[in-house]
C-alpha atoms as a PDB file:
ATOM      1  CA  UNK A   1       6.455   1.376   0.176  1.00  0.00           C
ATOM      2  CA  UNK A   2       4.965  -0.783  -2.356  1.00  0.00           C
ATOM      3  CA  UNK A   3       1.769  -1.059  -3.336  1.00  0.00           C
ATOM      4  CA  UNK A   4       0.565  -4.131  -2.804  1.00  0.00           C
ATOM      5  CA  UNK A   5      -2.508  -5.324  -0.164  1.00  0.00           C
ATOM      6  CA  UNK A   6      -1.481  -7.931   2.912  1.00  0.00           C
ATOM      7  CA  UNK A   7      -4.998  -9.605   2.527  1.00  0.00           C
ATOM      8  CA  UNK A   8      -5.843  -9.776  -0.901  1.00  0.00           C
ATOM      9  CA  UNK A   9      -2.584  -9.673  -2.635  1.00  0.00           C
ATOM     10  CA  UNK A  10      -3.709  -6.559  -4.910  1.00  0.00           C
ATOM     11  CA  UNK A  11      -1.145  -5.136  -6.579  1.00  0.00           C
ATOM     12  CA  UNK A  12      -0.452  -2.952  -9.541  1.00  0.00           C
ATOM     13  CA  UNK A  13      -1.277  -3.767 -13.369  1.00  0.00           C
ATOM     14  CA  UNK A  14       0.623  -2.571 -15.827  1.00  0.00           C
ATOM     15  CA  UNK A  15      -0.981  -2.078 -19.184  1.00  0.00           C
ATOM     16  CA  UNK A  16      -1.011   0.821 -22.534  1.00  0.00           C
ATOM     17  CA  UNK A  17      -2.831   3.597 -23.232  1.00  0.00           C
ATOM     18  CA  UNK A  18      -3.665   3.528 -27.092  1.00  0.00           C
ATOM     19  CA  UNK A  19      -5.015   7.223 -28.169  1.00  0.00           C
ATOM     20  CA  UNK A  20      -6.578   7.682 -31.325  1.00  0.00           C
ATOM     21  CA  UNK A  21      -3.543   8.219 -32.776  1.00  0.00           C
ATOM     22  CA  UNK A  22      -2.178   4.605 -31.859  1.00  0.00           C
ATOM     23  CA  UNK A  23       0.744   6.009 -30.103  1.00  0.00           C
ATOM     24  CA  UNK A  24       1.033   3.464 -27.229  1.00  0.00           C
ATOM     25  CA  UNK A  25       2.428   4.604 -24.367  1.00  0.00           C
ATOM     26  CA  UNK A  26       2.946   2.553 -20.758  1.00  0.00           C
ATOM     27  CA  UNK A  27       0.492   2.886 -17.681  1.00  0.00           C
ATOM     28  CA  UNK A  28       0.372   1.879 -14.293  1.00  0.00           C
ATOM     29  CA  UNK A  29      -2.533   1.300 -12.242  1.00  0.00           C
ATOM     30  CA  UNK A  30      -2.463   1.008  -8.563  1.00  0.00           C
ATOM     31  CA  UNK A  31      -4.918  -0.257  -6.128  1.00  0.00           C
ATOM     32  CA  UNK A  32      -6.328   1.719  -3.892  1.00  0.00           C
ATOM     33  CA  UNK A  33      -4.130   0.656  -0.877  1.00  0.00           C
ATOM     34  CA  UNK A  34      -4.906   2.326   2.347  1.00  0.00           C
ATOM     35  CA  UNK A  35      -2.746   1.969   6.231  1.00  0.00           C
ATOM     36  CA  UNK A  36      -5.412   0.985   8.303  1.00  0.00           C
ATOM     37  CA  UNK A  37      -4.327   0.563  12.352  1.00  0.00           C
ATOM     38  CA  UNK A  38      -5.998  -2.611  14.411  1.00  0.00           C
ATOM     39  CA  UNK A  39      -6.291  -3.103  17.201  1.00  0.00           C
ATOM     40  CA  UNK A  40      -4.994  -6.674  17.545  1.00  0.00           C
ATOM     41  CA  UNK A  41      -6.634  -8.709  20.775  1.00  0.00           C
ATOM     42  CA  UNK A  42      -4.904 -12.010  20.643  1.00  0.00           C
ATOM     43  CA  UNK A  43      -1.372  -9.958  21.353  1.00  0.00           C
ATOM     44  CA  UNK A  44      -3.021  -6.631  23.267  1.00  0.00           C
ATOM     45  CA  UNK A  45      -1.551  -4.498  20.769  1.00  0.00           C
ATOM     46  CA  UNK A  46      -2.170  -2.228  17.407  1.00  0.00           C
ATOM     47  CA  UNK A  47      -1.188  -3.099  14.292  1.00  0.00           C
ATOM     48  CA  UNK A  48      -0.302  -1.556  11.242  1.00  0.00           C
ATOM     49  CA  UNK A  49      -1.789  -3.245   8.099  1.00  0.00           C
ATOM     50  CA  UNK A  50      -1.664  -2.189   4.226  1.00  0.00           C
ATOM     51  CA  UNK A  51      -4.643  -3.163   2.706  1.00  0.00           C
ATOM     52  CA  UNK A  52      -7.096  -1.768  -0.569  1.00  0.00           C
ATOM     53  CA  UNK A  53     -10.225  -0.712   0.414  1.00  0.00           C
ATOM     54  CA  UNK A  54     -12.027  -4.392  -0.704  1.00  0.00           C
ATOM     55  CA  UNK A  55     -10.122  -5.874   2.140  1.00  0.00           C
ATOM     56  CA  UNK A  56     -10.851  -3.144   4.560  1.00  0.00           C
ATOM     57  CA  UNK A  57     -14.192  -3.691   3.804  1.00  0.00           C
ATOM     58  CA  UNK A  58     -13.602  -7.912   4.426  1.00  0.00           C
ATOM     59  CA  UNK A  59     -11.651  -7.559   7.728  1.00  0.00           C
ATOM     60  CA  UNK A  60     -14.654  -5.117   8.987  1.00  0.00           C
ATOM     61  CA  UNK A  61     -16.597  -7.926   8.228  1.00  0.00           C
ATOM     62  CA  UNK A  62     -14.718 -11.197   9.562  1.00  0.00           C
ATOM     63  CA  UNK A  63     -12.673  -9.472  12.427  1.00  0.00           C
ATOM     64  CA  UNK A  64      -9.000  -8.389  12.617  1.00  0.00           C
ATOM     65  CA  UNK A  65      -8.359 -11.986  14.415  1.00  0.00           C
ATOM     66  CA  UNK A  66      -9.424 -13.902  11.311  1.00  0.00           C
ATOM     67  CA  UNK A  67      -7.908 -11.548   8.838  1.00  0.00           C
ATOM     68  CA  UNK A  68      -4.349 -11.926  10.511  1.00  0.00           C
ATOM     69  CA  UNK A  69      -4.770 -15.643  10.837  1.00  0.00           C
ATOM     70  CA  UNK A  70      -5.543 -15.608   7.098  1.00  0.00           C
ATOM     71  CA  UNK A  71      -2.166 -13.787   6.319  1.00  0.00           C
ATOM     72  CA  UNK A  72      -0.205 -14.869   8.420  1.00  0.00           C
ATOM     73  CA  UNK A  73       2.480 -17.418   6.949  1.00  0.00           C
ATOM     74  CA  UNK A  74       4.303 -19.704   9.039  1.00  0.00           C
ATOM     75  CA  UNK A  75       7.753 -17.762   9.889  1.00  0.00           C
ATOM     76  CA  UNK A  76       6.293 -14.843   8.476  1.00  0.00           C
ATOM     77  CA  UNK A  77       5.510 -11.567  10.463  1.00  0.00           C
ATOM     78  CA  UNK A  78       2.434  -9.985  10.928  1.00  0.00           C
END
């Protein structure tokens, strides 16, 4: 499952780590992506969204109804 947010579009940066010995090695860091369940009232079901914490915080705020309509795409699935 990747790690990548449905609302924001968060995913993961990719970067070095530089010691002090200037050995440079590769590093990954993720979001903090969480599977949060709705419950969706438009179709009178739950649903199942991936999202980092920032945009669990933003579809507390605006609703599930307005988050989904911000996602969705046309001929894309919610």
């Amino acid at each position: 499952m990747s790690r990548r947010c449905r609302l924001t579009g968060l995913e993961p940066g990719f970067g070095r780590s530089v010691p002090h010995s200037h050995r440079r090695t590769s590093r990954r860091s993720d979001p903090n992506a969480q599977t949060r369940r709705y419950w969706y009232p438009a179709q009178q079901r739950h649903i199942r969204l991936r999202l980092a914490t920032d945009a669990i915080r933003t579809v507390d705020r605006i609703g599930v109804d307005a988050a989904v309509a911000r996602n969705r795409v046309p001929g894309g699935r919610t």
